[in-house]
Protein backbone atom coordinates (compact mmCIF):
# COMPACT_ATOMS: atom_id res chain seq x y z
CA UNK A 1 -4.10 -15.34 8.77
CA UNK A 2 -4.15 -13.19 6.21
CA UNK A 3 -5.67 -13.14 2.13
CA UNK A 4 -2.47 -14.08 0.05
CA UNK A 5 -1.20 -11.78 -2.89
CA UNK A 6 -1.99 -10.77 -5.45
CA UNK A 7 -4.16 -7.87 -4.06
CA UNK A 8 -5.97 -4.86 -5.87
CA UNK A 9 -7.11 -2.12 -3.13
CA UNK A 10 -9.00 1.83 -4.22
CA UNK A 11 -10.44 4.13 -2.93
CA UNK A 12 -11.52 7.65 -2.12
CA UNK A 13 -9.32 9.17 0.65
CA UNK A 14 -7.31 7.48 3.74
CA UNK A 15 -7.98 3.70 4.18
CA UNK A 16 -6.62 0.70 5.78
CA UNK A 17 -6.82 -2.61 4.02
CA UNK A 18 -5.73 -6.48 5.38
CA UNK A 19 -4.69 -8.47 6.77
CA UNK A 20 -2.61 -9.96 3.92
CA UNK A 21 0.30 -12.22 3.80
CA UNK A 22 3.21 -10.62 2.25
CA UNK A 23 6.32 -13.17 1.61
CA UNK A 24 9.44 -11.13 0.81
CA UNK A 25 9.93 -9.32 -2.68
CA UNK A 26 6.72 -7.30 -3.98
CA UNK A 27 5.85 -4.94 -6.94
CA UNK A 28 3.13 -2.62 -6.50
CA UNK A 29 1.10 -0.51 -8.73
CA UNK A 30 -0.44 2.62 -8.24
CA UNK A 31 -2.34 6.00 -9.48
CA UNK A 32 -3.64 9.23 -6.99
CA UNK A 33 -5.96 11.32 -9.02
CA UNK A 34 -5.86 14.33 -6.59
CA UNK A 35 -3.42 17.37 -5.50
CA UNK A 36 -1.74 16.59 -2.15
CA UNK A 37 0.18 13.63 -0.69
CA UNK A 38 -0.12 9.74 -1.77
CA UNK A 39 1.26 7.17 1.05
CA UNK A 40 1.27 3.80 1.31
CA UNK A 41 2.85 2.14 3.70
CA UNK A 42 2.60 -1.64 5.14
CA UNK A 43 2.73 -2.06 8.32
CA UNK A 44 3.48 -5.44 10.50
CA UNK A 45 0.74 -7.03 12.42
CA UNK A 46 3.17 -7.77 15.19
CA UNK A 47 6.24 -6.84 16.53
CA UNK A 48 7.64 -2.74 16.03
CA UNK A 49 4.78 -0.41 14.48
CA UNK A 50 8.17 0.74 11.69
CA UNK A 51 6.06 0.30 7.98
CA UNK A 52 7.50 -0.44 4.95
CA UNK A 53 6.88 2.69 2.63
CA UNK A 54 5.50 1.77 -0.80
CA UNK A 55 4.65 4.90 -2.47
CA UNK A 56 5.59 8.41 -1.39
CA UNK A 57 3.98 10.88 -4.02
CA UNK A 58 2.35 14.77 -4.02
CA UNK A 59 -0.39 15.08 -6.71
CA UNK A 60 -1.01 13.45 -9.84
CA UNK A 61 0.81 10.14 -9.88
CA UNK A 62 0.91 6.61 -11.90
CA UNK A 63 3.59 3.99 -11.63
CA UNK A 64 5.16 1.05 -10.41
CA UNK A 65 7.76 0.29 -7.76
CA UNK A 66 8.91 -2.45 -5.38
CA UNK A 67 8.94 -3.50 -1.53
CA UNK A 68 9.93 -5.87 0.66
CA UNK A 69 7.86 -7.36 3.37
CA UNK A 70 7.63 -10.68 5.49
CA UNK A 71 4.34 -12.21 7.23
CA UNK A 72 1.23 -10.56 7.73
CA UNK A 73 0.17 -6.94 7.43
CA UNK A 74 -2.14 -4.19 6.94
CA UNK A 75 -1.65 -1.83 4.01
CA UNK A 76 -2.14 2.30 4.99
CA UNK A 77 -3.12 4.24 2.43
CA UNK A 78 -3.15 8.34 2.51
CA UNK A 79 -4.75 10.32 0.27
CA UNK A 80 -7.04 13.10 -0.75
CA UNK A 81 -8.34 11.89 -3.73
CA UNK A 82 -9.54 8.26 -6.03
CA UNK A 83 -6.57 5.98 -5.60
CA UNK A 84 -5.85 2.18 -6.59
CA UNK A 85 -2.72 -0.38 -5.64
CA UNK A 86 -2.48 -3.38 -7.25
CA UNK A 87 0.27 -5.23 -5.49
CA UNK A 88 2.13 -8.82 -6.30
């Protein structure tokens, strides 16, 4: 079982976070504070290892977007830098 949304997650370069328990329609919030890529992705605890990409950004970045994911999952984060994702 997974913690239940919402969920804030940061930190300083690559990280995986979870298990959470995603239910369908999300928003998500994010900054990167550094130069190269910003990925997030959610991937399924069972079943294929295809993720659901949440952000995709080089640099700088701040701003919102949404996803979709069912059941329970880990959230993958990339990046080079401070980061934070606040997701609903």
């Amino acid at each position: 079982m997974g913690d239940s949304l919402p969920q804030s997650v940061s930190g300083d370069g690559p990280e995986v976070f979870g298990p959470f328990e995603f239910g369908g329609s999300h928003v998500a919030n994010g900054s990167h504070s550094a130069d190269s890529n910003f990925q997030v992705h959610v991937y399924p605890l069972e079943g294929s290892f295809g993720s659901e990409l949440v952000f995709n950004e080089i640099g700088e970045y701040g701003g919102e977007t949404t996803f979709r994911h069912d059941g329970i999952g880990y959230v993958a984060v990339v990046a080079d830098g401070e980061f934070s994702v606040d997701m609903e």
